[in-house]
N, C-alpha and C. Protein backbone atom coordinates (compact mmCIF):
# COMPACT_ATOMS: atom_id res chain seq x y z
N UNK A 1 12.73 -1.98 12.30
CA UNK A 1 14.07 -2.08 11.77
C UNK A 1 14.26 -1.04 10.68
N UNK A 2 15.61 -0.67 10.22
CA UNK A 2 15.88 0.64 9.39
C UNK A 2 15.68 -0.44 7.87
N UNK A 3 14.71 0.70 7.51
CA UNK A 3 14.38 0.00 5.59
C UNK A 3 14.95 1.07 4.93
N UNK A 4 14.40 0.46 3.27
CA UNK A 4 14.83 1.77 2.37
C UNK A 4 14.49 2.22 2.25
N UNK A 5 14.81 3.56 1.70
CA UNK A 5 14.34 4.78 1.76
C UNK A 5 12.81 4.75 1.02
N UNK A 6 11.60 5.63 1.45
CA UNK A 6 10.67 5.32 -0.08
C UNK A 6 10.68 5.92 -0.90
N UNK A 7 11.45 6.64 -1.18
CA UNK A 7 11.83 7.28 -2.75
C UNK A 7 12.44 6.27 -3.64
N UNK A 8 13.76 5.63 -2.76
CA UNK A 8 14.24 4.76 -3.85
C UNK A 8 13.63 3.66 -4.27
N UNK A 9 12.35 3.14 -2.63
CA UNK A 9 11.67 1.93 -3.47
C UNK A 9 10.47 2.46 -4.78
N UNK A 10 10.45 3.88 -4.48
CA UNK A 10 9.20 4.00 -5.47
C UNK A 10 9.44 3.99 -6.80
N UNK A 11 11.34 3.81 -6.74
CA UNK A 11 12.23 4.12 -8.04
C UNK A 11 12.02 2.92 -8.09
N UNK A 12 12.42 1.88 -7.45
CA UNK A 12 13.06 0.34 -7.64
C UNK A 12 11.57 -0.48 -8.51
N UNK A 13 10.49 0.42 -7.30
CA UNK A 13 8.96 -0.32 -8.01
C UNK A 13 9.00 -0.34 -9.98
N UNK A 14 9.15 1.16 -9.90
CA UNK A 14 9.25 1.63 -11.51
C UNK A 14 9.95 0.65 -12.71
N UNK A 15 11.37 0.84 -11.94
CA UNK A 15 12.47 0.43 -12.74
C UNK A 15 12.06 -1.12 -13.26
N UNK A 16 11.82 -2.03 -11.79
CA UNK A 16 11.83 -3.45 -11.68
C UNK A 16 10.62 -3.79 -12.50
N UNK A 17 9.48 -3.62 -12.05
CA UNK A 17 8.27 -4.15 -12.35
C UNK A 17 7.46 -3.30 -14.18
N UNK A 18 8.26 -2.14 -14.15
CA UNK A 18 8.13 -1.42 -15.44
C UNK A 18 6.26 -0.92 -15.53
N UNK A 19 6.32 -0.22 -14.16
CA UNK A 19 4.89 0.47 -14.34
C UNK A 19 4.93 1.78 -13.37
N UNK A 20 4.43 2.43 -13.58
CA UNK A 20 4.21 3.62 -12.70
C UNK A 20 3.85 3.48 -11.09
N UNK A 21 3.88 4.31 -10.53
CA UNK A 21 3.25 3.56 -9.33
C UNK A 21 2.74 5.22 -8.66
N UNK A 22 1.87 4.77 -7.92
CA UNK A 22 0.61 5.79 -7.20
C UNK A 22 0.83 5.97 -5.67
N UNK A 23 1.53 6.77 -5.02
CA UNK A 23 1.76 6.64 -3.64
C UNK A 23 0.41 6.69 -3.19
N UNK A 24 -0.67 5.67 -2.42
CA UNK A 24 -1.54 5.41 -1.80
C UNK A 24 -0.90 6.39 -0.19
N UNK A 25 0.06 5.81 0.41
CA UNK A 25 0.05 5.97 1.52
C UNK A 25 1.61 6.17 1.90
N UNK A 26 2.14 7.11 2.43
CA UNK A 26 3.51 7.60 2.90
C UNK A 26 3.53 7.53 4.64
N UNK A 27 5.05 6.29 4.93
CA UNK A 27 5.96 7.08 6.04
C UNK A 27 6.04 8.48 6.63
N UNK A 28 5.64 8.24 7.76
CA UNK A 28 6.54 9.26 8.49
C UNK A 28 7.80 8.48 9.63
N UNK A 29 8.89 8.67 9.29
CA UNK A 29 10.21 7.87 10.19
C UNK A 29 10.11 6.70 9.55
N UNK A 30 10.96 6.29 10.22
CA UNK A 30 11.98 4.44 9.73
C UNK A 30 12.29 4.03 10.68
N UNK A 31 12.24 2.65 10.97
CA UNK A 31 12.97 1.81 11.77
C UNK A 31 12.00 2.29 13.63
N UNK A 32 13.31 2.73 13.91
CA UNK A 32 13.11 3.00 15.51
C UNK A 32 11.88 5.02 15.84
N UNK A 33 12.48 5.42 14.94
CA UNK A 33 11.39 6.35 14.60
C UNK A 33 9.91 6.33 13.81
N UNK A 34 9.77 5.27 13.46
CA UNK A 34 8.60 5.56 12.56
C UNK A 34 7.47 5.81 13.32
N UNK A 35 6.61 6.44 12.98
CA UNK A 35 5.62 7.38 13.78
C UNK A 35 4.47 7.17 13.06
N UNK A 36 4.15 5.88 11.63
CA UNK A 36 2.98 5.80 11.19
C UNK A 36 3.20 6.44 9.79
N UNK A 37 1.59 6.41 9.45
CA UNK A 37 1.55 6.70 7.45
C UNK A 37 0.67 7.71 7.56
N UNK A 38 0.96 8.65 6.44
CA UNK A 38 -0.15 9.70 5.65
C UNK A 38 -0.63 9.10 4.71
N UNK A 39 -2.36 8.92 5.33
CA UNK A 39 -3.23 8.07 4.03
C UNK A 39 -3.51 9.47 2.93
N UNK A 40 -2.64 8.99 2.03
CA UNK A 40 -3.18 10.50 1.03
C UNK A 40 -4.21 10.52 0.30
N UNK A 41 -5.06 9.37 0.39
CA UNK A 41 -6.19 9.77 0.15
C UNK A 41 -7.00 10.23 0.90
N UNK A 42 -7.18 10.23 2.11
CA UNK A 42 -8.32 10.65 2.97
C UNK A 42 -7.64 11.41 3.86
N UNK A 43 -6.20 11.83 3.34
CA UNK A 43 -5.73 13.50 3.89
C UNK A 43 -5.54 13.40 5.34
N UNK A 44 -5.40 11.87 6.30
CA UNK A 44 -5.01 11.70 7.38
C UNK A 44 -3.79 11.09 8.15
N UNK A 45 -3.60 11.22 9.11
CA UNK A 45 -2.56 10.02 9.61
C UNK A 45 -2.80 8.58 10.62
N UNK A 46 -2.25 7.56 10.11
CA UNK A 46 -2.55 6.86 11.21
C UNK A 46 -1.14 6.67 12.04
N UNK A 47 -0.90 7.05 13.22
CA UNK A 47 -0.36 6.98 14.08
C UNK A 47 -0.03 5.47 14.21
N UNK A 48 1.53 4.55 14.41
CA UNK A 48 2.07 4.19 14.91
C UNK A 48 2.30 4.10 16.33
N UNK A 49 2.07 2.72 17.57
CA UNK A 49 2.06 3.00 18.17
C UNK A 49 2.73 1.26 18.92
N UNK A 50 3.62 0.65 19.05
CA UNK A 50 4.27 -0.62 19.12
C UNK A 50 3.36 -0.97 20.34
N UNK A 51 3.29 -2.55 19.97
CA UNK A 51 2.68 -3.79 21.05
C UNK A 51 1.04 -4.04 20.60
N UNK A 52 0.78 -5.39 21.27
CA UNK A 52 -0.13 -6.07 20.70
C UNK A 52 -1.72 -5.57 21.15
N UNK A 53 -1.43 -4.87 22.08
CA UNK A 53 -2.72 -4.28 22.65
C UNK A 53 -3.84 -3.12 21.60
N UNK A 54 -2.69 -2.38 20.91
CA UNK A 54 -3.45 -2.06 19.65
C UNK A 54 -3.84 -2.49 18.71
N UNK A 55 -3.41 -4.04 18.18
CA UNK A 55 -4.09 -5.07 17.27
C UNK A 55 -5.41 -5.08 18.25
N UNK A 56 -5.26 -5.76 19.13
CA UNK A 56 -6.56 -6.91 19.64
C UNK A 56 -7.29 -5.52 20.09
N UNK A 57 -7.76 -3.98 20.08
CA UNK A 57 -8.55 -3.52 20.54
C UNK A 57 -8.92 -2.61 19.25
N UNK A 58 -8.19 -2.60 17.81
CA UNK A 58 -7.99 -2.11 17.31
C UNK A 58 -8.42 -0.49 17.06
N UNK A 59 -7.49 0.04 17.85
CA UNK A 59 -7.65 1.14 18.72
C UNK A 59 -6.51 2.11 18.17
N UNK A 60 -6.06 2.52 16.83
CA UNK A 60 -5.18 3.34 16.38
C UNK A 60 -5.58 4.57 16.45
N UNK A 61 -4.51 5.66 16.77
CA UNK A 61 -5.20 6.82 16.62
C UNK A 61 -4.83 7.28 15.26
N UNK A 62 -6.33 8.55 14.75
CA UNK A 62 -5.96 9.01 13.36
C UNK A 62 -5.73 10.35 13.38
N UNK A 63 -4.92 11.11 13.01
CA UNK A 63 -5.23 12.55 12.94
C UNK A 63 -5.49 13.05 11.57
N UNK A 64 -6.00 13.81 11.09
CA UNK A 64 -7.07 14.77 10.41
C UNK A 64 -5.76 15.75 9.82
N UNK A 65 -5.97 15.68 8.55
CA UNK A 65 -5.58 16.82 8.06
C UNK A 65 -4.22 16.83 7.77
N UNK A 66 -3.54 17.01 6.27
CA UNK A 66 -1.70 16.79 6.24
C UNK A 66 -1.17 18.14 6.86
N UNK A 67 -1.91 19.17 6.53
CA UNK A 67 -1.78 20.69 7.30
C UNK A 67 -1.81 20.96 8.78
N UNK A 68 -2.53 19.87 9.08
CA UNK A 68 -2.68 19.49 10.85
C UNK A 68 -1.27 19.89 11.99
N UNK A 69 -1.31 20.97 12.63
CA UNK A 69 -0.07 21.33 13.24
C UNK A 69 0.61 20.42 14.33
N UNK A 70 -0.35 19.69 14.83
CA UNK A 70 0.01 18.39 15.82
C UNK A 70 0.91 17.28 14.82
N UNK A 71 0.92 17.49 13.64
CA UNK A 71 2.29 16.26 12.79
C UNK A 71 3.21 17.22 12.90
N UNK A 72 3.15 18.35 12.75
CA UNK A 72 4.85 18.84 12.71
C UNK A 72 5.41 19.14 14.33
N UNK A 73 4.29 19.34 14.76
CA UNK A 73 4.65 19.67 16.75
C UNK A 73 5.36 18.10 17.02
N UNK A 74 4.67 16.79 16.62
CA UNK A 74 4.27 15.45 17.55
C UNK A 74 5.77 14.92 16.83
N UNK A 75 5.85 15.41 15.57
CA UNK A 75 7.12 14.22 14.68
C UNK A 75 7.70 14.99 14.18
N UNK A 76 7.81 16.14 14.39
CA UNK A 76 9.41 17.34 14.07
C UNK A 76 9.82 16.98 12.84
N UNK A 77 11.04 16.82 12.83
CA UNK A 77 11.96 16.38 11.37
C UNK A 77 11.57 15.33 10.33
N UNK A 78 10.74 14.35 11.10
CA UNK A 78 10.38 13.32 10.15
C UNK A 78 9.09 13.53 9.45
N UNK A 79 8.42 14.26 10.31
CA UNK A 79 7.45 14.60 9.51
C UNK A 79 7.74 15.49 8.26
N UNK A 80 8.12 16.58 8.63
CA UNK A 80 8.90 17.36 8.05
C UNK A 80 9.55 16.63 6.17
N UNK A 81 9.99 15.92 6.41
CA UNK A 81 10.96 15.06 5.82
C UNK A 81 9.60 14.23 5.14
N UNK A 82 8.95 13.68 5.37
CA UNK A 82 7.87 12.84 4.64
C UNK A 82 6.70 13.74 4.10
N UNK A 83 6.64 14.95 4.33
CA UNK A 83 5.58 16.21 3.91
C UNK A 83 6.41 16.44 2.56
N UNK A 84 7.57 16.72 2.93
CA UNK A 84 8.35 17.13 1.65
C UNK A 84 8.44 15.93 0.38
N UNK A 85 8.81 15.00 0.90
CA UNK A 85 8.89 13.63 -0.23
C UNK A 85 7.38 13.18 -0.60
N UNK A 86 6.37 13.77 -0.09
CA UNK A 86 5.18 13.57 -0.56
C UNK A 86 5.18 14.52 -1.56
N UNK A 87 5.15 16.10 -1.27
CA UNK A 87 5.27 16.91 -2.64
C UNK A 87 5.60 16.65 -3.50
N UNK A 88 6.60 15.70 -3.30
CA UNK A 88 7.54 15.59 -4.62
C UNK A 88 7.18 14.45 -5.11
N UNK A 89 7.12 13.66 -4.49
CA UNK A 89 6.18 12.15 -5.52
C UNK A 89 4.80 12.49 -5.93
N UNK A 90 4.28 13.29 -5.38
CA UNK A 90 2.82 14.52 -6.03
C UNK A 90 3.22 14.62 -7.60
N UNK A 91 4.20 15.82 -7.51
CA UNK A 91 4.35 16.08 -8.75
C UNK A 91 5.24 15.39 -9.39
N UNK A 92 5.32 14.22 -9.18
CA UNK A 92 6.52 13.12 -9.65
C UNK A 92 5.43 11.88 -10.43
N UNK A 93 5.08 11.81 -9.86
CA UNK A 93 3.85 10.91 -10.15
C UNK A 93 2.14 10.78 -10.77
N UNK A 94 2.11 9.76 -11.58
CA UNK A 94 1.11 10.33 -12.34
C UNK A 94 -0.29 10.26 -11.21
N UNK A 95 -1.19 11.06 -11.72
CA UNK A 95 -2.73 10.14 -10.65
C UNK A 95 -3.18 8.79 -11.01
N UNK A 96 -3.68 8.64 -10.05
CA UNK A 96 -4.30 7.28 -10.36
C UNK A 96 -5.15 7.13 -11.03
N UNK A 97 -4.82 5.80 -12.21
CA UNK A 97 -6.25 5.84 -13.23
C UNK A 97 -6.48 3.94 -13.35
N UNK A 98 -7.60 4.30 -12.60
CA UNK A 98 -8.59 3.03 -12.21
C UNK A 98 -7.94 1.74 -13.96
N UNK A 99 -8.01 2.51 -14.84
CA UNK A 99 -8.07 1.88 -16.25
C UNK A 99 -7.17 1.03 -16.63
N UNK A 100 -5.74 2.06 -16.13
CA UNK A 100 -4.06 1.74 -16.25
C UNK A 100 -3.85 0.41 -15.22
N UNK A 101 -4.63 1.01 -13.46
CA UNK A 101 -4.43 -0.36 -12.48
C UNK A 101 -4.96 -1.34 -13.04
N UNK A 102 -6.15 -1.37 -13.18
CA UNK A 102 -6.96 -2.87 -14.13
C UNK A 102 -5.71 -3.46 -15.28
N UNK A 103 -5.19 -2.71 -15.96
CA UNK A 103 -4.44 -3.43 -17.28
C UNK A 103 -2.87 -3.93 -16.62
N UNK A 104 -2.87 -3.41 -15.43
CA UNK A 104 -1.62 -4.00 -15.04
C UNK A 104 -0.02 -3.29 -15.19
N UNK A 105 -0.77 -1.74 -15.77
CA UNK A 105 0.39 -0.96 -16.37
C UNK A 105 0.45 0.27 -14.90
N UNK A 106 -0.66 0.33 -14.02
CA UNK A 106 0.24 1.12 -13.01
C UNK A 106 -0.28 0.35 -11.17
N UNK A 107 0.45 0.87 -10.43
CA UNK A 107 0.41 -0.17 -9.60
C UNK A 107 -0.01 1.40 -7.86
N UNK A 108 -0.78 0.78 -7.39
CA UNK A 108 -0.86 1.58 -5.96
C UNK A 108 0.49 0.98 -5.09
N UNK A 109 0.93 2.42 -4.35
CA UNK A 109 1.61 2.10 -3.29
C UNK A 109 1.27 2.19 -1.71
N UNK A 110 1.72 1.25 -0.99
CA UNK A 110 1.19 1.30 0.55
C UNK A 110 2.53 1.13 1.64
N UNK A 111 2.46 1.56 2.83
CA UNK A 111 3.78 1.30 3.59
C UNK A 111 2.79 0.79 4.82
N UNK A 112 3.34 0.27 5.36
CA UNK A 112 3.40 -0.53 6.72
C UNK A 112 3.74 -1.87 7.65
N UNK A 113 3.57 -1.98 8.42
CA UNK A 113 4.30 -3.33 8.71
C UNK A 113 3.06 -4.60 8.96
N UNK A 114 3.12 -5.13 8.48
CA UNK A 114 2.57 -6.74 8.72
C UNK A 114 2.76 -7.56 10.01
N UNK A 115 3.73 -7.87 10.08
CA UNK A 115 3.87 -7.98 11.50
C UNK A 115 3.49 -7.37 12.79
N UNK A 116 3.18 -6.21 12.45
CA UNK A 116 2.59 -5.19 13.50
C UNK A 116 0.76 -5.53 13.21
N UNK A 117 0.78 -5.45 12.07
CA UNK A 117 -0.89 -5.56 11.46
C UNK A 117 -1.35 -3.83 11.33
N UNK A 118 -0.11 -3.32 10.72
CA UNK A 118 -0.32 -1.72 10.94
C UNK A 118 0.08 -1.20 9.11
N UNK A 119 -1.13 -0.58 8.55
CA UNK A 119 -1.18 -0.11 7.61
C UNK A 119 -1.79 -1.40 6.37
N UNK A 120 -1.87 -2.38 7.31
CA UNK A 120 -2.61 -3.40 6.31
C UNK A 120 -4.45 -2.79 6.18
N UNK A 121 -5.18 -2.25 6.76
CA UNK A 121 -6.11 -1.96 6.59
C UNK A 121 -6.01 -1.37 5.13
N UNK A 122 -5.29 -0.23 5.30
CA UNK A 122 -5.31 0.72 4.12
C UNK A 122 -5.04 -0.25 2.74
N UNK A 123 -4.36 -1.24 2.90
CA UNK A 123 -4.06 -1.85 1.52
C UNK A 123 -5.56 -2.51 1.04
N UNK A 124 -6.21 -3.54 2.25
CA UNK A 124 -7.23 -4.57 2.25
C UNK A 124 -9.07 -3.19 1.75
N UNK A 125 -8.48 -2.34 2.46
CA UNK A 125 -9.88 -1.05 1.80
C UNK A 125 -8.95 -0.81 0.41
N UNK A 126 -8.15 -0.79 -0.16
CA UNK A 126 -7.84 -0.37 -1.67
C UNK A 126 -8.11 -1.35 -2.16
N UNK A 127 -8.46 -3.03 -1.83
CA UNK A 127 -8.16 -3.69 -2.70
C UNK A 127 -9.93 -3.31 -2.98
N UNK A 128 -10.99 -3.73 -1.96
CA UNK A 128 -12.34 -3.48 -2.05
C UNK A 128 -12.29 -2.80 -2.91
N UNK A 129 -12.48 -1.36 -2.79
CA UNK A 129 -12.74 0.15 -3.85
C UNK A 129 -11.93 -0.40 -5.02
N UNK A 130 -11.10 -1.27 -5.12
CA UNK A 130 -10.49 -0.97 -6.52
C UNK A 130 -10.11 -2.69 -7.57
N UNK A 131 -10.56 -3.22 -6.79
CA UNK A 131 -10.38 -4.91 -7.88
C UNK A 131 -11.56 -4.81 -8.27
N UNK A 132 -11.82 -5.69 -9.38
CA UNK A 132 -12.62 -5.85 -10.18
C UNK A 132 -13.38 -7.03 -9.73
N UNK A 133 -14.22 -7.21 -9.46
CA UNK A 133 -15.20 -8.65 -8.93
C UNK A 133 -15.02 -9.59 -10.26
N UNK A 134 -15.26 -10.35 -9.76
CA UNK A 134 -14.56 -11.85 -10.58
C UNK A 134 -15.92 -11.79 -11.66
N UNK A 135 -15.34 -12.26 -12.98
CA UNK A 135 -15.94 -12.72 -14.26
C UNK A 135 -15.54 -13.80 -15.05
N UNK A 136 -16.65 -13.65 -16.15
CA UNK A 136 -16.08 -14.67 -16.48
C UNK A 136 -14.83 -15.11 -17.45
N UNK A 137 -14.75 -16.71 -17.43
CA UNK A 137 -13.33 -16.91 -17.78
C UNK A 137 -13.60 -18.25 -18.57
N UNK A 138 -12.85 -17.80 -19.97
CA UNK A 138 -12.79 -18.70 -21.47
C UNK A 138 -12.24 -20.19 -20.60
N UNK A 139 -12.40 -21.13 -20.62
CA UNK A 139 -11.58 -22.36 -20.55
C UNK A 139 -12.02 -23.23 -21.72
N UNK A 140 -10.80 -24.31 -21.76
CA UNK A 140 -10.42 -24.96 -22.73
C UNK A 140 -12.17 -25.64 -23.90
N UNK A 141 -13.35 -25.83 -22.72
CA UNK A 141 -13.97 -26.53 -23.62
C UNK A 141 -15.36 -25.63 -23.12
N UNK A 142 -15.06 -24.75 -22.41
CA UNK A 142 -16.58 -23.86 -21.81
C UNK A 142 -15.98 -22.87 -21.34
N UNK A 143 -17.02 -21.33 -21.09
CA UNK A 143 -16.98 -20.46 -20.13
C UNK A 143 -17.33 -20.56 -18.77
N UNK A 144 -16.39 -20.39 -18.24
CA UNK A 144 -16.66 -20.35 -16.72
C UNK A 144 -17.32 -19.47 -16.01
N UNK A 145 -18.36 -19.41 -15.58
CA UNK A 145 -19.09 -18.54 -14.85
C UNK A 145 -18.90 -17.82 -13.31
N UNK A 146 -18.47 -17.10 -13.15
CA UNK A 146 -18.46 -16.70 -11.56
C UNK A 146 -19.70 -16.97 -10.70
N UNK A 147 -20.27 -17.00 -11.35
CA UNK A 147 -21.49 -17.59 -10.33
C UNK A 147 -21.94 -18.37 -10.16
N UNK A 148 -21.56 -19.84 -10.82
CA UNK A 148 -21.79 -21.08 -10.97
C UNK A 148 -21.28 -21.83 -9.47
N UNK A 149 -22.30 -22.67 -8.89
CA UNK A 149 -22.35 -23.40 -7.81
C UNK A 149 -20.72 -23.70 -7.25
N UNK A 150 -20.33 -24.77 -8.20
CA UNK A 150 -18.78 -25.60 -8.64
C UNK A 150 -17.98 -24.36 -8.07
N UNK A 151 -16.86 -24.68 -6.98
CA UNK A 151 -15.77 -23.66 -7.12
C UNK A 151 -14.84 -23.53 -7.87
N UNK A 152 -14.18 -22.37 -8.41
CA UNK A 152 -13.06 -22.69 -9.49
C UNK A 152 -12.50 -21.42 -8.69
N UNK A 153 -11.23 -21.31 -9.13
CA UNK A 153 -10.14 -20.41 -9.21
C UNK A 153 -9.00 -20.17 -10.07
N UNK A 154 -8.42 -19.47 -9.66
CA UNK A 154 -7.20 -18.90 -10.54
C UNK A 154 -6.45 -18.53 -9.65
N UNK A 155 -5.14 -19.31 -9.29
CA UNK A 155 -4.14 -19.02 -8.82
C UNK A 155 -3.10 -18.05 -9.91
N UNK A 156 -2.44 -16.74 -8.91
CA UNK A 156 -1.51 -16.07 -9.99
C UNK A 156 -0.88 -15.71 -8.51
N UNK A 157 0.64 -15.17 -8.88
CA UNK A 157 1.35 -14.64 -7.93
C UNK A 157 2.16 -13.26 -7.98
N UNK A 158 1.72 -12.60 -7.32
CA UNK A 158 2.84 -11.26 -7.38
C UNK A 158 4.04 -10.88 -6.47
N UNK A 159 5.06 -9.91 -7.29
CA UNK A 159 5.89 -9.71 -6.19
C UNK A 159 6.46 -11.00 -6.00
N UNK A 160 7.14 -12.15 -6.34
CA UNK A 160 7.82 -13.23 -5.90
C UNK A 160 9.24 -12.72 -5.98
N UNK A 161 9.74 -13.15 -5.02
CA UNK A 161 11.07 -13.06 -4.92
C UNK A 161 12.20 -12.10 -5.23
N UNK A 162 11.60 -10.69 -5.34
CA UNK A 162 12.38 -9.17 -5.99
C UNK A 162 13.51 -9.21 -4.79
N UNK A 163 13.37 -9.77 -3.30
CA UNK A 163 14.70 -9.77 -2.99
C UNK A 163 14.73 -11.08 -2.27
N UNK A 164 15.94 -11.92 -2.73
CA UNK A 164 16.21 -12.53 -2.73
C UNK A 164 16.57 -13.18 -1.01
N UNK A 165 16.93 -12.54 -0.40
CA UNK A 165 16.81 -12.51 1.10
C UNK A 165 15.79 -12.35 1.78
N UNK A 166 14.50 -12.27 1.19
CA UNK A 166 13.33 -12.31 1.93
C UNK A 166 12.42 -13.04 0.99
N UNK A 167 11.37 -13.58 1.74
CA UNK A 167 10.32 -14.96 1.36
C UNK A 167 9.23 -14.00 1.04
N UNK A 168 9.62 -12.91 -0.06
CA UNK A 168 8.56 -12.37 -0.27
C UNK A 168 7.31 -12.54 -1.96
N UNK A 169 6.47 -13.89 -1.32
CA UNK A 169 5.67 -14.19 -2.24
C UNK A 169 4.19 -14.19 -1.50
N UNK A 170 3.53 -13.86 -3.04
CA UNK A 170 2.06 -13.48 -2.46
C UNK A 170 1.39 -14.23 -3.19
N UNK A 171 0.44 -14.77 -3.14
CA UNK A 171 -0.85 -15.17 -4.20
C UNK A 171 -1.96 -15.20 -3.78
N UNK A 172 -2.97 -14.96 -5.04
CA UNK A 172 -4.26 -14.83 -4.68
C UNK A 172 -5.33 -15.99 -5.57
N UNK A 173 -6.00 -16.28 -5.04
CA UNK A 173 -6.77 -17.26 -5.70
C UNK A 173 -8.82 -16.36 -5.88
């Protein structure tokens, strides 16, 4: 389906949530064109490709390289169009600093669809490389140990409800 643009969400991220944000991973196309993401960290693409046969074999293709002449041959204008809005959120945007994500003051960005189960990898490998393994935690009459037998948690939630027309809440325990 046709979304917003990701320039303006990378504005809306900023504005709303009041932190910087790190394009992890860029669109190429929208809606009925989309053709997949440039993982900008590992300088590749994963190809978009509709129906369930690429979940259950998980069988995406990747291509190599943002310079790679098969993205501008394979996706013409849109590529085109997402090469350019990458430059510019390049130099629009600060780098990523491991220090700022931990404190909650800048945030990674990712595109893909969920429903498809396409571009969720890339988020679920950022969270690995980049959350902090659980420690410990002050409570009311002791420290809680992460490694203590007893399970405990901490429910918190992000992202609740920024639009109001979609059931978009997350939490992690």
């Amino acid at each position: 389906r046709e979304v917003k643009s990701p320039l303006d969400l990378f504005d809306e991220i900023e504005r709303e949530l009041g932190m910087s944000v790190v394009p992890f991973t860029w669109p190429v196309g929208m809606g009925k064109v989309f053709g997949g993401v440039l993982d900008l960290r590992l300088d590749q693409m994963r190809v978009f490709s509709p129906g369930q046969d690429r979940v259950k074999e998980g069988a995406d293709e990747i291509i190599e390289g943002f310079g790679n002449p098969a993205l501008a041959e394979r996706f013409g204008m849109n590529y085109e169009q997402a090469e350019g809005e990458v430059a510019l959120v390049r130099e629009a945007a600060p780098a990523f600093d491991e220090a700022l994500f931990l404190a909650g003051h800048q945030t990674p960005m990712f595109f893909g669809s969920a429903i498809n189960n396409f571009g969720v990898q890339e988020v679920l490998d950022a969270l690995v490389d980049l959350a902090p393994p659980p420690g410990p935690k002050t409570a009311i009459q002791r420290v809680v140990r992460p490694t203590e037998e007893k399970f405990t948690g901490f429910v918190f939630k992000i992202q609740a409800n920024m639009d109001p027309a979609h059931r978009d809440r997350i939490a992690f325990l």
